[in-house]
PDB file of N, CA and C in Angstrom:
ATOM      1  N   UNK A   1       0.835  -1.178   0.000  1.00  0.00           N
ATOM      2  CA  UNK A   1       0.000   0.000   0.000  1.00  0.00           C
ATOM      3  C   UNK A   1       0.886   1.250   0.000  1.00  0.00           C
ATOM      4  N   UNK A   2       0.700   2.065  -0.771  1.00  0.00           N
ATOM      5  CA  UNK A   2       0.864   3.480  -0.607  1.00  0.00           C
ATOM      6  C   UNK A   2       0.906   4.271   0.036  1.00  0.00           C
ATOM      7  N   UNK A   3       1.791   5.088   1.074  1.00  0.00           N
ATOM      8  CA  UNK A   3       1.652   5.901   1.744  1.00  0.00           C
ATOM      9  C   UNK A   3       1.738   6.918   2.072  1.00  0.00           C
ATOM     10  N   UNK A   4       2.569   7.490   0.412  1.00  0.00           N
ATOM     11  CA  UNK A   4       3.167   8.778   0.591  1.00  0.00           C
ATOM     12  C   UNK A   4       3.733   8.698  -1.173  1.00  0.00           C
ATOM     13  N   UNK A   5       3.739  10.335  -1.454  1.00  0.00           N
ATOM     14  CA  UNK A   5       4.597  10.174  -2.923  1.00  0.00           C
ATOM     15  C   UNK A   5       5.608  11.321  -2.689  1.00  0.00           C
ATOM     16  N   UNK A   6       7.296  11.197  -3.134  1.00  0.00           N
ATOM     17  CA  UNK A   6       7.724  12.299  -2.789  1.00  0.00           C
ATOM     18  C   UNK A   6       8.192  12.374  -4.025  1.00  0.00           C
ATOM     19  N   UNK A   7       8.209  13.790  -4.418  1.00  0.00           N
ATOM     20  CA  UNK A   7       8.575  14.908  -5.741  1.00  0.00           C
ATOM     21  C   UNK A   7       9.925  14.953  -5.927  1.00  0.00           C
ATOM     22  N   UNK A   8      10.453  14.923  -6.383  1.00  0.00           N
ATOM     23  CA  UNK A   8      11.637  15.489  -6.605  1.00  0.00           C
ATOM     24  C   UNK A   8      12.612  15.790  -8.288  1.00  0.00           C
ATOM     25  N   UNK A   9      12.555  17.179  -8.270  1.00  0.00           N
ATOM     26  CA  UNK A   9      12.681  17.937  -9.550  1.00  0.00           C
ATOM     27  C   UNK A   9      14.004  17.640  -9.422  1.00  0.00           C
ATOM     28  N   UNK A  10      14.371  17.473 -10.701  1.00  0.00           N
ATOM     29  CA  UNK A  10      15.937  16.772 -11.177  1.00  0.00           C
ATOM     30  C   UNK A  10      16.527  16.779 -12.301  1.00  0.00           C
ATOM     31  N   UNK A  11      17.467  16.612 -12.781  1.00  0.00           N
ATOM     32  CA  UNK A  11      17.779  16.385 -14.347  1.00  0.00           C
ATOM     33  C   UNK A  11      18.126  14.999 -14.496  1.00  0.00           C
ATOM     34  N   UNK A  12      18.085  14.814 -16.380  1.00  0.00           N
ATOM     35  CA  UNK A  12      18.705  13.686 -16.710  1.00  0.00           C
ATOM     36  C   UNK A  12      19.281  13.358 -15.902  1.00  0.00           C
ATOM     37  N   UNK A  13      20.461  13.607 -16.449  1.00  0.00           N
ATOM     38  CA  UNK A  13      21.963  13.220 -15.827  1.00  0.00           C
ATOM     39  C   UNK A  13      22.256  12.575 -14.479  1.00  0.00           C
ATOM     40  N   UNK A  14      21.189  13.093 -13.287  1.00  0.00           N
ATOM     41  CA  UNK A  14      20.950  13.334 -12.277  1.00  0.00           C
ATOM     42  C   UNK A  14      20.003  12.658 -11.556  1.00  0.00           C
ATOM     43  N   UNK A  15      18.758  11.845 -12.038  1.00  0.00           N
ATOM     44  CA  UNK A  15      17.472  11.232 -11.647  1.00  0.00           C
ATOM     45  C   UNK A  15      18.009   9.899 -10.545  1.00  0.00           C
ATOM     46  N   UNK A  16      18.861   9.380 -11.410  1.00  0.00           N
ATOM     47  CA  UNK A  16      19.106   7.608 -10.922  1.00  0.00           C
ATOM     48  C   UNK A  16      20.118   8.369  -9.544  1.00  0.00           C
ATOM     49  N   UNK A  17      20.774   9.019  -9.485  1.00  0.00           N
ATOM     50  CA  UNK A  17      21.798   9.458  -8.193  1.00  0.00           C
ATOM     51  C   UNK A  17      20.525   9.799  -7.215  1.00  0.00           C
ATOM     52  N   UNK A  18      19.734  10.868  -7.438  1.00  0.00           N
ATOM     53  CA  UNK A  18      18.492  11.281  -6.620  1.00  0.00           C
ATOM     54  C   UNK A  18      18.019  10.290  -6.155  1.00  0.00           C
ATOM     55  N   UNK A  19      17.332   9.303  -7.046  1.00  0.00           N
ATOM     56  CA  UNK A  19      16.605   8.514  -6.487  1.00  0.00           C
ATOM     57  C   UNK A  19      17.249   7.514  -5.367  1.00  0.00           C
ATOM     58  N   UNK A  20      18.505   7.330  -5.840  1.00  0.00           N
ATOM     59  CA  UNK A  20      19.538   6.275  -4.495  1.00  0.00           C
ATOM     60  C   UNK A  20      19.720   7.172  -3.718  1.00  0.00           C
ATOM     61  N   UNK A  21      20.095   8.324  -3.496  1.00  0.00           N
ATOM     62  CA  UNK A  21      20.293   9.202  -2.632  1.00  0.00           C
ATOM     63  C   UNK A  21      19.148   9.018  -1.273  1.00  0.00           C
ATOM     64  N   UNK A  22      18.178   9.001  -1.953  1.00  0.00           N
ATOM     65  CA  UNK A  22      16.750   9.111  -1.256  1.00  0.00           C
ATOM     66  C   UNK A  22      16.691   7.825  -0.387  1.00  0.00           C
ATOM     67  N   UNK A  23      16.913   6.565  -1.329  1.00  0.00           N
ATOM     68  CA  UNK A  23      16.480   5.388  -0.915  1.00  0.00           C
ATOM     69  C   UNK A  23      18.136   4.666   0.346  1.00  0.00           C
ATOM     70  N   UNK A  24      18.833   5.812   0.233  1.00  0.00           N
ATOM     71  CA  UNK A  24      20.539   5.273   1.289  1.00  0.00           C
ATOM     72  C   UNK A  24      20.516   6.379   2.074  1.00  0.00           C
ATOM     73  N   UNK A  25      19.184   7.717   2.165  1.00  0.00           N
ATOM     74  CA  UNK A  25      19.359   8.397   3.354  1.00  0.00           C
ATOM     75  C   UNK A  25      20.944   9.365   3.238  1.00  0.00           C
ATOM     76  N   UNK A  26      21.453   9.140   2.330  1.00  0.00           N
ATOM     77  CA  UNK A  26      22.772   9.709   1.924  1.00  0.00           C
ATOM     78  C   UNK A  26      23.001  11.610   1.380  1.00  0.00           C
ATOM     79  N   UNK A  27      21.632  11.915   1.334  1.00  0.00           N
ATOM     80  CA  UNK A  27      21.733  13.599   1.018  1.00  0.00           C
ATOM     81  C   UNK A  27      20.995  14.410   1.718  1.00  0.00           C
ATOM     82  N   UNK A  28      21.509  15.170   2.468  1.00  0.00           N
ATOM     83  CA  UNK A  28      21.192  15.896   3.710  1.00  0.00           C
ATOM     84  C   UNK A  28      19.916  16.651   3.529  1.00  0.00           C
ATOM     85  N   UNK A  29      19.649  17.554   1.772  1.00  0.00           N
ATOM     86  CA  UNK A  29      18.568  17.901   1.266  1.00  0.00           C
ATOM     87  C   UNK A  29      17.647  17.552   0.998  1.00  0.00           C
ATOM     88  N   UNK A  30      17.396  16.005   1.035  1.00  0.00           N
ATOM     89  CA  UNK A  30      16.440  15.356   0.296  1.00  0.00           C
ATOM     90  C   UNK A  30      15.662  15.060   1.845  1.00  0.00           C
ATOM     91  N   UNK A  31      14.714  15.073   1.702  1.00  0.00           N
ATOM     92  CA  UNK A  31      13.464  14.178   2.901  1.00  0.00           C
ATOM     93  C   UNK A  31      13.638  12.952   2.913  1.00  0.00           C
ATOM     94  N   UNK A  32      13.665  12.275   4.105  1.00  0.00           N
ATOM     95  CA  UNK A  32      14.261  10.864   4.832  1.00  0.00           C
ATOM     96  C   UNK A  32      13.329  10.160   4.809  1.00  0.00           C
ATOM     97  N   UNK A  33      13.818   8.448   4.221  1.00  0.00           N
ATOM     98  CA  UNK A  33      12.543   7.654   4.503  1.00  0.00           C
ATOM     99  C   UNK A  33      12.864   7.256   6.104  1.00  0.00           C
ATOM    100  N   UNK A  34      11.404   6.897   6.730  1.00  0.00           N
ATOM    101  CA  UNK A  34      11.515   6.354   7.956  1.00  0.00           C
ATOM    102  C   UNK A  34      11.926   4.787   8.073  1.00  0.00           C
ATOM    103  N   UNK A  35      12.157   4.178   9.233  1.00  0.00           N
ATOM    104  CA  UNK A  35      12.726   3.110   9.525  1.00  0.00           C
ATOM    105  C   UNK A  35      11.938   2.240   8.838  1.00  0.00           C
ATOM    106  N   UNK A  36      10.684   2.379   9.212  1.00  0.00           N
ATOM    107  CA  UNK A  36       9.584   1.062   8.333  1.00  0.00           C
ATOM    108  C   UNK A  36       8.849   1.536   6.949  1.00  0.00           C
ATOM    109  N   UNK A  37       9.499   2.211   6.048  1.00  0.00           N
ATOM    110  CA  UNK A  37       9.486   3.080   4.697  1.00  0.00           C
ATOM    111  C   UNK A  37      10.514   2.277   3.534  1.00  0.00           C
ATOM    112  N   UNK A  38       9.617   2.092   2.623  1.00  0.00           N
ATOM    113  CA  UNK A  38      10.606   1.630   1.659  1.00  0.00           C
ATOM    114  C   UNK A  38       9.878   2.022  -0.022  1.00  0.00           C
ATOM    115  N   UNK A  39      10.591   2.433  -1.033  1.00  0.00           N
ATOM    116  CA  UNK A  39      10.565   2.378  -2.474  1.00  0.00           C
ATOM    117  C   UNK A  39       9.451   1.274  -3.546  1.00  0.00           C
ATOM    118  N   UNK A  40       8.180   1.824  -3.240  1.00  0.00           N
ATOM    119  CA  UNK A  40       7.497   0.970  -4.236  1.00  0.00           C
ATOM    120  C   UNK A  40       7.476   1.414  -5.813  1.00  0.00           C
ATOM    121  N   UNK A  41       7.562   2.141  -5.845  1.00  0.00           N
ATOM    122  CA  UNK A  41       7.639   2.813  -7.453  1.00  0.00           C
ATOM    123  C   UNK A  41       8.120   3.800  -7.691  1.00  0.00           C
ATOM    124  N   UNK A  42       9.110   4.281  -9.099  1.00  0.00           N
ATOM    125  CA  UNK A  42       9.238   5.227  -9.238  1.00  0.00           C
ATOM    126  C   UNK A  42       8.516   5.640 -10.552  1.00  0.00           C
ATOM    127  N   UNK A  43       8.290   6.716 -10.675  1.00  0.00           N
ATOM    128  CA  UNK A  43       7.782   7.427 -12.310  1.00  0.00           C
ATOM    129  C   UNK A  43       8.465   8.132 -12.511  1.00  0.00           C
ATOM    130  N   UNK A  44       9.087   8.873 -13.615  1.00  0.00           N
ATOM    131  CA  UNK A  44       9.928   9.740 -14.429  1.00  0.00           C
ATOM    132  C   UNK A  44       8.810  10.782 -15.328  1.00  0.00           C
ATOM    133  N   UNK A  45       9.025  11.512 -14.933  1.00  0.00           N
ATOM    134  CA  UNK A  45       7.805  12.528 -16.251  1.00  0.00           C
ATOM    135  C   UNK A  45       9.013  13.712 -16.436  1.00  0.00           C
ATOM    136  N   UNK A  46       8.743  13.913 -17.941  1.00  0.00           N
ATOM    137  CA  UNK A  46       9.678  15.367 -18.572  1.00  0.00           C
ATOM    138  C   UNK A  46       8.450  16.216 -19.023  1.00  0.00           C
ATOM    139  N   UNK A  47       8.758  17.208 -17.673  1.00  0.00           N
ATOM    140  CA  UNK A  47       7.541  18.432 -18.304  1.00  0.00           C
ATOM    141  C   UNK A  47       8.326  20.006 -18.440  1.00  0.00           C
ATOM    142  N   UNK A  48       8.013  20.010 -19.418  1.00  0.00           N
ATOM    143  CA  UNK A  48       9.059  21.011 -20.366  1.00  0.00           C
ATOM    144  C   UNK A  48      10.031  21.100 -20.116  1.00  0.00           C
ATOM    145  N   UNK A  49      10.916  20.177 -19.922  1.00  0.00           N
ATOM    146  CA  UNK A  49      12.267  20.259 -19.876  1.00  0.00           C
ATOM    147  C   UNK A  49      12.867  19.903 -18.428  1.00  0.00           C
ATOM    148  N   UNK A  50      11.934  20.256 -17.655  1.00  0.00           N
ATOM    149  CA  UNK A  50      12.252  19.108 -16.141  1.00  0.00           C
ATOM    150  C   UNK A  50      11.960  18.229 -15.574  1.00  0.00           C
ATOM    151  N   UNK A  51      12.950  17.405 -15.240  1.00  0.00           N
ATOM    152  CA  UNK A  51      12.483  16.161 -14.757  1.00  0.00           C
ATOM    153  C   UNK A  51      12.391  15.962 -13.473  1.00  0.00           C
ATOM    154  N   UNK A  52      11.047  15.133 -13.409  1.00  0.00           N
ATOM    155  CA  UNK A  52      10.313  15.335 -11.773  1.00  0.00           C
ATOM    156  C   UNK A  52      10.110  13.520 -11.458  1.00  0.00           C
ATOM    157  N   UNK A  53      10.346  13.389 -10.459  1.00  0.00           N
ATOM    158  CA  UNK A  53      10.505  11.983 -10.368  1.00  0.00           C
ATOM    159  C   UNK A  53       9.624  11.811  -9.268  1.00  0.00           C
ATOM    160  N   UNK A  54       8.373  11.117  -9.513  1.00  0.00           N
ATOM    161  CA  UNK A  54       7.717  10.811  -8.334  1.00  0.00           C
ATOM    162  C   UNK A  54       7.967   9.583  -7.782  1.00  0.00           C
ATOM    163  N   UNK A  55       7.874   9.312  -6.407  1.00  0.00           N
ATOM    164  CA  UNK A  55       8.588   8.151  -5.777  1.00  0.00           C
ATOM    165  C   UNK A  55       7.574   7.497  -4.783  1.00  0.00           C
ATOM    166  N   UNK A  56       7.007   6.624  -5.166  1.00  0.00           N
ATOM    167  CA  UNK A  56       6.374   6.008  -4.188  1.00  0.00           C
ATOM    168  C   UNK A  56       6.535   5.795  -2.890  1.00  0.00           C
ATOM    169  N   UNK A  57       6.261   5.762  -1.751  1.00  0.00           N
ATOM    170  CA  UNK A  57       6.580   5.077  -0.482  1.00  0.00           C
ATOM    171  C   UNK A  57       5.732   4.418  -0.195  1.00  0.00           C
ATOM    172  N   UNK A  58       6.119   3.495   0.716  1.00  0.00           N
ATOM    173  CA  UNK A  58       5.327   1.738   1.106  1.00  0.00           C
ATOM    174  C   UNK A  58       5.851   1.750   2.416  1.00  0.00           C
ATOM    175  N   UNK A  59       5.027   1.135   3.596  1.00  0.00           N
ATOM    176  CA  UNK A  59       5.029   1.346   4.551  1.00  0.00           C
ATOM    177  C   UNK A  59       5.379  -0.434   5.050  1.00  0.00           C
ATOM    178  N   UNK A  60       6.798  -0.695   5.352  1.00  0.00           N
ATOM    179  CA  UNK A  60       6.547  -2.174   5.744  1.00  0.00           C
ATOM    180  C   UNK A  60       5.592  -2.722   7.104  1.00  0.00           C
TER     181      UNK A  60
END
């Protein structure tokens, strides 16, 4: 189940680092998953030229 979607505006180059960033707690800027939080989906959308990566969260 779904519990949360977090945004995060990004570039190419840049999406797949963001998204591990997110999921290893490793970038001080990004919002933290909690202890019982984990990665059910990601989506990629290019809207005019930025890329926004929505990220599922799942609640173990």
């Amino acid at each position: 189940m779904i519990k949360r979607v977090i945004k995060i505006e990004t570039t190419k180059e840049m999406v797949a680092n963001d998204i591990n960033e997110l999921i290893t707690g490793s970038d001080i800027d990004q919002v933290l998953l909690e202890e019982n939080e984990y990665v059910v989906d990601v989506q990629v959308l290019n809207v005019n030229e930025t890329i926004i990566a929505l990220v599922k969260i799942g609640e173990k």
